[in-house]
PDB file of N, CA and C in Angstrom:
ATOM      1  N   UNK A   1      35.757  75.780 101.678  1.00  0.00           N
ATOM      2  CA  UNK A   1      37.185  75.772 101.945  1.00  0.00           C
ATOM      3  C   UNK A   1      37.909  75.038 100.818  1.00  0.00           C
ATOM      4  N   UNK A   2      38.783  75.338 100.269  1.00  0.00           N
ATOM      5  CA  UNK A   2      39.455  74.895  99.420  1.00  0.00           C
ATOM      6  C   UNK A   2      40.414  73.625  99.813  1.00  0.00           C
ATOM      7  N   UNK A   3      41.201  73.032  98.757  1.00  0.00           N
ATOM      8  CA  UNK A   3      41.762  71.547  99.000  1.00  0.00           C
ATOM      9  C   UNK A   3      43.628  72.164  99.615  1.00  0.00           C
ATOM     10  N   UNK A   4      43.796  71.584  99.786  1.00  0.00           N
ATOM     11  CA  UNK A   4      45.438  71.745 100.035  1.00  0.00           C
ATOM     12  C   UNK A   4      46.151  71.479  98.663  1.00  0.00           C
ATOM     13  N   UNK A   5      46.903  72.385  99.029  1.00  0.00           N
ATOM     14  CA  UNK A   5      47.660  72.650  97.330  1.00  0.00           C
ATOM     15  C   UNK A   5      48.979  70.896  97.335  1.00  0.00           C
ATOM     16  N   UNK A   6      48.291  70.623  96.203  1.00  0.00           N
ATOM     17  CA  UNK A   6      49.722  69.651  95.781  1.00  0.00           C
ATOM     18  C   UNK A   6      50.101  70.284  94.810  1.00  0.00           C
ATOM     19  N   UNK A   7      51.977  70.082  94.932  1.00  0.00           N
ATOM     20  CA  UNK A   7      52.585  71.106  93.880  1.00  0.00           C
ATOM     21  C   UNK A   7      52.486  69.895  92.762  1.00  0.00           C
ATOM     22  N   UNK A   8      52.650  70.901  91.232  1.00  0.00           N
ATOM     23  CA  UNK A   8      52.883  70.215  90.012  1.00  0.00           C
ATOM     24  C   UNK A   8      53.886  69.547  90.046  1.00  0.00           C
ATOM     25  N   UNK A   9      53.744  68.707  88.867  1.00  0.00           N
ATOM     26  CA  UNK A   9      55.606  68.393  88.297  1.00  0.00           C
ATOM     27  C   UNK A   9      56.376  69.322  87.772  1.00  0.00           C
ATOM     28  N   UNK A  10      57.374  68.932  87.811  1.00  0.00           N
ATOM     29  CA  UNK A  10      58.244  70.331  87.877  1.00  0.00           C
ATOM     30  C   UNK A  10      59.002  70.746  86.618  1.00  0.00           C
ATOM     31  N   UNK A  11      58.516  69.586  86.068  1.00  0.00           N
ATOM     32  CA  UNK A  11      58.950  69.802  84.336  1.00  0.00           C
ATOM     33  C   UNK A  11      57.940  70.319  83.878  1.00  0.00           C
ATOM     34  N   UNK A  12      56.512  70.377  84.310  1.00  0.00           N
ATOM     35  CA  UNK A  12      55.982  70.719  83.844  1.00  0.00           C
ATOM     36  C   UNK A  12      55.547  72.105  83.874  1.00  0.00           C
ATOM     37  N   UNK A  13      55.935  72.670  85.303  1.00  0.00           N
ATOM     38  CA  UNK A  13      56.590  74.333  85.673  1.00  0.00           C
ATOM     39  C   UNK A  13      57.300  74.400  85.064  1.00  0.00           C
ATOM     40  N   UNK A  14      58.395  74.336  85.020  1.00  0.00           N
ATOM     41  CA  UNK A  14      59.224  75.000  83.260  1.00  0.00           C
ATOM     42  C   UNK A  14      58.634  75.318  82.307  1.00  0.00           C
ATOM     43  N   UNK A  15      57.453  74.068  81.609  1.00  0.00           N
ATOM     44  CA  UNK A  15      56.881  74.833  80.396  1.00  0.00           C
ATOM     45  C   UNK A  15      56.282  75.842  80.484  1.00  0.00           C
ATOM     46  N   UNK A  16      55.635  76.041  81.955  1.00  0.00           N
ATOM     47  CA  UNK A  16      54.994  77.389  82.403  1.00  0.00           C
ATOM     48  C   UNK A  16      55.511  78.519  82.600  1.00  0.00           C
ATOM     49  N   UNK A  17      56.894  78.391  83.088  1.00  0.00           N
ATOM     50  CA  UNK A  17      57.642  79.657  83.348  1.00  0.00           C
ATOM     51  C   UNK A  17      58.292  80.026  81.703  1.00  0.00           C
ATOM     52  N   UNK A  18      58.360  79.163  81.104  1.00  0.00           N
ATOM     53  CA  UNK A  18      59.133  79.167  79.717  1.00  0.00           C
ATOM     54  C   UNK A  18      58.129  80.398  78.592  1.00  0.00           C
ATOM     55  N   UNK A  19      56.558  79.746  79.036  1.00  0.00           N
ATOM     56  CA  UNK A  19      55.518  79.853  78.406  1.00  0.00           C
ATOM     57  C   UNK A  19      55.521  81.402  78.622  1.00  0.00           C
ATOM     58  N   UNK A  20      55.388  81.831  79.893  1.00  0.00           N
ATOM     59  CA  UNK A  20      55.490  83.104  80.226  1.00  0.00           C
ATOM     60  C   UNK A  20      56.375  83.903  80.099  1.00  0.00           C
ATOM     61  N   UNK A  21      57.280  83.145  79.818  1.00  0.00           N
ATOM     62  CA  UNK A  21      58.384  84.392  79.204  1.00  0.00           C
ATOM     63  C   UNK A  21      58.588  85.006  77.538  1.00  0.00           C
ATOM     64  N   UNK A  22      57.925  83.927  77.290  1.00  0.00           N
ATOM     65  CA  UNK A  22      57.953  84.112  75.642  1.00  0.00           C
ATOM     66  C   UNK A  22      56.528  84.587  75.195  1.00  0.00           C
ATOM     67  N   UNK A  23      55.678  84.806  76.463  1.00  0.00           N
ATOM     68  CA  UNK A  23      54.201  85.122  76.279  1.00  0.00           C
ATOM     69  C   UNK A  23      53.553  84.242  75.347  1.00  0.00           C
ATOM     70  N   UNK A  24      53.755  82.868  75.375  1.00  0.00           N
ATOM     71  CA  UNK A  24      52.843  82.110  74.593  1.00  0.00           C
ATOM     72  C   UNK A  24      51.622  81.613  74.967  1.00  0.00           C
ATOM     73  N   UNK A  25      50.936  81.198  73.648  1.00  0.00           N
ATOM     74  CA  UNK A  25      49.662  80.498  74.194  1.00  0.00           C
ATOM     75  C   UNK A  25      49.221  78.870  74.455  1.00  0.00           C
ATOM     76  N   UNK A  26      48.737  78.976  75.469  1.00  0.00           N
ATOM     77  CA  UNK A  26      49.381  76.715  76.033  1.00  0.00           C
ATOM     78  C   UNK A  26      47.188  76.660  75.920  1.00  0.00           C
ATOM     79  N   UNK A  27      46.758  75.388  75.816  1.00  0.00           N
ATOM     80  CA  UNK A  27      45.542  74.823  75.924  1.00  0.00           C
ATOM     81  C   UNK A  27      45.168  74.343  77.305  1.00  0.00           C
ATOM     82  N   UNK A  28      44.628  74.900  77.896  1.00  0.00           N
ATOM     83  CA  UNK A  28      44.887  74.080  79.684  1.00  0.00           C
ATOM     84  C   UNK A  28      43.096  73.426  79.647  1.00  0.00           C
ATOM     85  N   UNK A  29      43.144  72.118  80.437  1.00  0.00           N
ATOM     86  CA  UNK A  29      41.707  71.472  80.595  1.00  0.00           C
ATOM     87  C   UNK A  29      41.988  71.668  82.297  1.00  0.00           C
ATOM     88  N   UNK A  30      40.946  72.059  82.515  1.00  0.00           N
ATOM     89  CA  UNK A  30      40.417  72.092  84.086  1.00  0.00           C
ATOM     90  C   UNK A  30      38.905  71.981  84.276  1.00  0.00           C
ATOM     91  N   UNK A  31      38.481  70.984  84.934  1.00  0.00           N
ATOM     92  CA  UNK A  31      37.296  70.815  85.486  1.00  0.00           C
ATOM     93  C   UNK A  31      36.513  69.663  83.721  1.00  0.00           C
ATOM     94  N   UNK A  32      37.172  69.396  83.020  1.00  0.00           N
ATOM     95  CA  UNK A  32      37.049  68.611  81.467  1.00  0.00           C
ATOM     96  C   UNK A  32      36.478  69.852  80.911  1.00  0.00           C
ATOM     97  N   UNK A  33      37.323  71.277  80.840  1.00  0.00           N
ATOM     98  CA  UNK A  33      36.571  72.230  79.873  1.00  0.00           C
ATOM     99  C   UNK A  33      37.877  72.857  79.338  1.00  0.00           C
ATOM    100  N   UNK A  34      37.992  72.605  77.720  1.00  0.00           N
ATOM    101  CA  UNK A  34      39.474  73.476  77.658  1.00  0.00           C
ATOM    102  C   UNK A  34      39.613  74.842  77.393  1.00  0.00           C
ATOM    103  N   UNK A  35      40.377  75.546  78.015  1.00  0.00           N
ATOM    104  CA  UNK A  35      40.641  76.538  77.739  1.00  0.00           C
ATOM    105  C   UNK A  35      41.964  77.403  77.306  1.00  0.00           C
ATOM    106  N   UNK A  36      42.165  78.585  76.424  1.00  0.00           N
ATOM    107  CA  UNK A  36      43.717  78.584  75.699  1.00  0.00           C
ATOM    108  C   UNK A  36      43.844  79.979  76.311  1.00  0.00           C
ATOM    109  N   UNK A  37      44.916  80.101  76.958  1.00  0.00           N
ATOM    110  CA  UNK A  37      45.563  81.389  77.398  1.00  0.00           C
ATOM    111  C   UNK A  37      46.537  81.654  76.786  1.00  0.00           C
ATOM    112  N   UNK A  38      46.530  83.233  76.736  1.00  0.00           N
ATOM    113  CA  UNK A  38      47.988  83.174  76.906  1.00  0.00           C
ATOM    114  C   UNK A  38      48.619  83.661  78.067  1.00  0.00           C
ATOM    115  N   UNK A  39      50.136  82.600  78.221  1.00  0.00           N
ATOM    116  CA  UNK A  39      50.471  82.947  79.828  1.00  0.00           C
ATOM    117  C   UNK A  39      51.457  84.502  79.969  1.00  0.00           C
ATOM    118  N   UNK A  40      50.822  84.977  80.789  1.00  0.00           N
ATOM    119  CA  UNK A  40      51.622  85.949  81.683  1.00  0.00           C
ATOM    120  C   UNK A  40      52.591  85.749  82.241  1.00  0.00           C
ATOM    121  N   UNK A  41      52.287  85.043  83.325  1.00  0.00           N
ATOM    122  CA  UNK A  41      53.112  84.633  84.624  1.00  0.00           C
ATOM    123  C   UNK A  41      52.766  83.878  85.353  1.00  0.00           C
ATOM    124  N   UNK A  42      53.776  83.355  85.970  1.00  0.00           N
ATOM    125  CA  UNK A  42      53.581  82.114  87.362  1.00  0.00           C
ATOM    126  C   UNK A  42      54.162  82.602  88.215  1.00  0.00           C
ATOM    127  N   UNK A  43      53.551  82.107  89.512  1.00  0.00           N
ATOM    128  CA  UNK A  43      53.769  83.061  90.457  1.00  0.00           C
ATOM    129  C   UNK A  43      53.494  82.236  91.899  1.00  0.00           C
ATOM    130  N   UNK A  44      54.330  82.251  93.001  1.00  0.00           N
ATOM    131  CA  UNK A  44      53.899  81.530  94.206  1.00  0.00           C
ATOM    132  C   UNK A  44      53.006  82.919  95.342  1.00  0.00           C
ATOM    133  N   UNK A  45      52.269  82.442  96.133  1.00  0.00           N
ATOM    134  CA  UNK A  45      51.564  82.707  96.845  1.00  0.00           C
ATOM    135  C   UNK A  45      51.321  82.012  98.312  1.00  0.00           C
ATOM    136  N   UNK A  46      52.073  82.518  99.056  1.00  0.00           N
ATOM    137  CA  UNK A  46      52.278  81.487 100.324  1.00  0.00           C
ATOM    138  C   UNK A  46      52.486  80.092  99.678  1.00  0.00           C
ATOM    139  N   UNK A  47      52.174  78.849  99.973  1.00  0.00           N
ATOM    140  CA  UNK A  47      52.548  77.850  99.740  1.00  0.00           C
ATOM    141  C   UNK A  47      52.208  77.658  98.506  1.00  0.00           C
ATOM    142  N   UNK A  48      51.261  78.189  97.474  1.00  0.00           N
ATOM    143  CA  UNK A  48      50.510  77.620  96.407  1.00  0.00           C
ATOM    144  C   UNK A  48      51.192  78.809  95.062  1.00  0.00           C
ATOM    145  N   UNK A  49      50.768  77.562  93.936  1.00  0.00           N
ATOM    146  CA  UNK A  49      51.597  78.321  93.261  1.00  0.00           C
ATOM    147  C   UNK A  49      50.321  78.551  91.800  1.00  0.00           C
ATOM    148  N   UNK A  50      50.127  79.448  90.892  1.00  0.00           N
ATOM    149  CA  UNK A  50      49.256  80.238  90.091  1.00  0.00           C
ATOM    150  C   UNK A  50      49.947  80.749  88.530  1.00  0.00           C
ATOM    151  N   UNK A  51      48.671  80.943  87.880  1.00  0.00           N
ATOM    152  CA  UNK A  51      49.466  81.148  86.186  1.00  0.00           C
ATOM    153  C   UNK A  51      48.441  82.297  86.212  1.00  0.00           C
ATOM    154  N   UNK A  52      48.989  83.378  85.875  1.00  0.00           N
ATOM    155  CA  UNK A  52      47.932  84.655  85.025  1.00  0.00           C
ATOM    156  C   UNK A  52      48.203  84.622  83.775  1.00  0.00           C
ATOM    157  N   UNK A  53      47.065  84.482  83.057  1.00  0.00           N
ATOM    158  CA  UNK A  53      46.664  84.401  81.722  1.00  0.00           C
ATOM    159  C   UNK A  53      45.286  85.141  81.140  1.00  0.00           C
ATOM    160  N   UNK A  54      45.229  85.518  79.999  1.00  0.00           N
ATOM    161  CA  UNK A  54      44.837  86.384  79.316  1.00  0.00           C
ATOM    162  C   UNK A  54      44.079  85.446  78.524  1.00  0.00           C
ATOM    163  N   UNK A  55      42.494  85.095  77.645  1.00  0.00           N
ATOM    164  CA  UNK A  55      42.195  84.289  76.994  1.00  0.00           C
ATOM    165  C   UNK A  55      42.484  85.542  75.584  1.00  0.00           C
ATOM    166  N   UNK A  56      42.668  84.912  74.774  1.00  0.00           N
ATOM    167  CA  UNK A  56      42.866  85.829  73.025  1.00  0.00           C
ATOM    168  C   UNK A  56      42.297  86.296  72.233  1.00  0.00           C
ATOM    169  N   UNK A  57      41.044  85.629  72.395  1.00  0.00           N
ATOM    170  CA  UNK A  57      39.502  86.199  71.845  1.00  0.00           C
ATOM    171  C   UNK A  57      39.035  86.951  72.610  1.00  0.00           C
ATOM    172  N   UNK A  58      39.103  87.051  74.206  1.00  0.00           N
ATOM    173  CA  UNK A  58      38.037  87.917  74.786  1.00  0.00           C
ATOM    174  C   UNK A  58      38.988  89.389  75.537  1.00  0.00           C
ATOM    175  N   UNK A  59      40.035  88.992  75.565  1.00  0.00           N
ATOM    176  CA  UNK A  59      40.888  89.396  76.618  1.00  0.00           C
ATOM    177  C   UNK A  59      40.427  89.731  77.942  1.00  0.00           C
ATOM    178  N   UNK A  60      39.753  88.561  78.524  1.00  0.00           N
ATOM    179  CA  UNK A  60      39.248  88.496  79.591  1.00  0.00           C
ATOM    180  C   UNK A  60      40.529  87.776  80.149  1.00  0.00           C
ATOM    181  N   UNK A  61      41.017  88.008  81.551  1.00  0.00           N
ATOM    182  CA  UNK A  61      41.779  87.807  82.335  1.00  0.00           C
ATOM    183  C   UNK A  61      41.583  86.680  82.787  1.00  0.00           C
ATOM    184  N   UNK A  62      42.520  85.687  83.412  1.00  0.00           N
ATOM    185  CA  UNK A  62      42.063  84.661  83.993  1.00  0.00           C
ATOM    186  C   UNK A  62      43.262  83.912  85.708  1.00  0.00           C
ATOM    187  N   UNK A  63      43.183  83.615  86.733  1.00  0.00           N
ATOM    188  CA  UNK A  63      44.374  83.276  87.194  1.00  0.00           C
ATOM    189  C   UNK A  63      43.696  82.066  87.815  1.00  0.00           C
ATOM    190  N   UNK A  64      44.759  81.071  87.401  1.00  0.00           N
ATOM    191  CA  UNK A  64      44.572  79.388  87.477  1.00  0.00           C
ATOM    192  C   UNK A  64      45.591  78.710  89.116  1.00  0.00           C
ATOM    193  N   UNK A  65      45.238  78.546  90.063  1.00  0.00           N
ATOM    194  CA  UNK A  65      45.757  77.282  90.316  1.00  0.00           C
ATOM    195  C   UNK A  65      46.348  76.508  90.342  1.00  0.00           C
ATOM    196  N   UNK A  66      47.846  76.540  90.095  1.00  0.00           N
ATOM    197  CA  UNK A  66      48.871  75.232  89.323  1.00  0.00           C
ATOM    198  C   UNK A  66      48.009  73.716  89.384  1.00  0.00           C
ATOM    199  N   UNK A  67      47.169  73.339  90.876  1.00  0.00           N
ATOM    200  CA  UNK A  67      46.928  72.133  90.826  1.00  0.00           C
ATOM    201  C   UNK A  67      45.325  71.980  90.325  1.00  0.00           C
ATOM    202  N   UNK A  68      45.202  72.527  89.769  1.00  0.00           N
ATOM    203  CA  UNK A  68      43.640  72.807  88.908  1.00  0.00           C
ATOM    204  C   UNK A  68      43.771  72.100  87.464  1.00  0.00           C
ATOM    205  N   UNK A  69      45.005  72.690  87.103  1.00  0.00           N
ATOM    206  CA  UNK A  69      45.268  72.110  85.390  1.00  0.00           C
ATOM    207  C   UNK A  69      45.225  70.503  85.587  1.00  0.00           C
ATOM    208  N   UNK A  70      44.516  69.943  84.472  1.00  0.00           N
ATOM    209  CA  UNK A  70      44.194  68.464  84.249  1.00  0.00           C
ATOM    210  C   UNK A  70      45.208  67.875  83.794  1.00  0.00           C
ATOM    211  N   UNK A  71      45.414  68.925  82.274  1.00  0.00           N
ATOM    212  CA  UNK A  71      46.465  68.826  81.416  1.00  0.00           C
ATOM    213  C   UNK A  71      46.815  70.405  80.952  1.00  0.00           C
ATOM    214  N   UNK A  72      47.945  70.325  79.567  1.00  0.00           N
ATOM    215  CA  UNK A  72      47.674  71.442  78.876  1.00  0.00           C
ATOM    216  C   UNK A  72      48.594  70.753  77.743  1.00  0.00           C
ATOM    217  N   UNK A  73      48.201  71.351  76.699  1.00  0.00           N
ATOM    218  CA  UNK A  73      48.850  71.096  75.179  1.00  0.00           C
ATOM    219  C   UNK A  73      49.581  72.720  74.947  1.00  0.00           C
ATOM    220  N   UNK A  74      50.911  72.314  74.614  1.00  0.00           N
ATOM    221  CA  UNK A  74      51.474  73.389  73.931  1.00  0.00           C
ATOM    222  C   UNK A  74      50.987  73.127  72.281  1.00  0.00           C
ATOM    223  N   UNK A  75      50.724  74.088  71.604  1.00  0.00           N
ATOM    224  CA  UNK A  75      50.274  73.620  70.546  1.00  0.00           C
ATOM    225  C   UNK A  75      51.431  74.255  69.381  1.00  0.00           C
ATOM    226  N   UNK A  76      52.670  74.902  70.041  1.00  0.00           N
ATOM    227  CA  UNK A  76      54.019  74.985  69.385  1.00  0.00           C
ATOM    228  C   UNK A  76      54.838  73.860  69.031  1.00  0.00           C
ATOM    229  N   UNK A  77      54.944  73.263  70.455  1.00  0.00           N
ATOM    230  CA  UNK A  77      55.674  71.788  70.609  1.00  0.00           C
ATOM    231  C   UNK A  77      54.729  70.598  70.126  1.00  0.00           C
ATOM    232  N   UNK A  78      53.392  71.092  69.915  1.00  0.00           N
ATOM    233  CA  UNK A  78      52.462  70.023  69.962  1.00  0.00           C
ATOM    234  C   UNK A  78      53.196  68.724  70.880  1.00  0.00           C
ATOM    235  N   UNK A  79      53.250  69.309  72.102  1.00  0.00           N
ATOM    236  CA  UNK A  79      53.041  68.282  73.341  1.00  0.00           C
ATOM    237  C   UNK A  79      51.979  68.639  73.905  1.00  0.00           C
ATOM    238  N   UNK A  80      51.476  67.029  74.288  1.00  0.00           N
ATOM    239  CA  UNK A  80      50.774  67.334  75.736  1.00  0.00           C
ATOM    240  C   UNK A  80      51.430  66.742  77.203  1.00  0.00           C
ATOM    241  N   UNK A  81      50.624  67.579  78.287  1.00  0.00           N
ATOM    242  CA  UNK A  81      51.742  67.346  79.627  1.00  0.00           C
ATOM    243  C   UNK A  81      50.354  67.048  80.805  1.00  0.00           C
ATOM    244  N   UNK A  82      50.656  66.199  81.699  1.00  0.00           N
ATOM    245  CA  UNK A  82      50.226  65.939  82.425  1.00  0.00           C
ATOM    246  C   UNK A  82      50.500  66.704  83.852  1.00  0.00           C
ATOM    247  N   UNK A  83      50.174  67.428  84.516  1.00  0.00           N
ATOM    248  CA  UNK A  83      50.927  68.154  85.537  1.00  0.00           C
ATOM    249  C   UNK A  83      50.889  67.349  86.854  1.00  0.00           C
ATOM    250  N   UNK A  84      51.293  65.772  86.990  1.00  0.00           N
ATOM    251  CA  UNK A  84      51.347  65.306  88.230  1.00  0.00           C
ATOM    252  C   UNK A  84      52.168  65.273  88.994  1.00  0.00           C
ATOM    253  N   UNK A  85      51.965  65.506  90.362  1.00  0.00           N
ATOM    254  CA  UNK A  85      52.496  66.138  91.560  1.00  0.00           C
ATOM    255  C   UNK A  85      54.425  65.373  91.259  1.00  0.00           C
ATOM    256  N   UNK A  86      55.621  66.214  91.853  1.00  0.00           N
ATOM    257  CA  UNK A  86      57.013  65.974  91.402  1.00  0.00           C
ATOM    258  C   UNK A  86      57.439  64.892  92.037  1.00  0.00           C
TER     259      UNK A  86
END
């Protein structure tokens, strides 16, 4: 059974919805393994909310979790963001 969704910070949904609109590619660490998508879309799902992303080398598909991400580095802005709960 899975955990109960805590939502992100909400600045940090912006960079996600931002990300996806401009189809960019963000660095996300989940589980201490990084991985670089590029984002599709964010998207809610009953209470929980999700990123579809595409990796660039494989174009293997991927859909994340909002509360899975550790971190993620835009590597445009060269920020990094912490996604803790708003």
């Amino acid at each position: 059974m899975e955990k109960p969704y805590i939502p992100i910070s909400c600045s940090v949904y912006d960079v996600l919805e931002v990300a996806a609109m401009k189809k960019r590619r963000l660095i996300f660490t989940i589980g201490g393994i990084e991985q670089e998508l590029l984002v599709l879309d964010v998207y809610a799902r009953g209470k929980e909310e999700y990123l579809e992303g595409v990796d660039p080398l494989t174009n293997i598909p991927h859909i994340l979790r909002l509360d899975t991400i550790e971190s993620l580095f835009d590597p445009v802005d060269q920020k990094l963001y912490s996604p803790k709960a708003c």
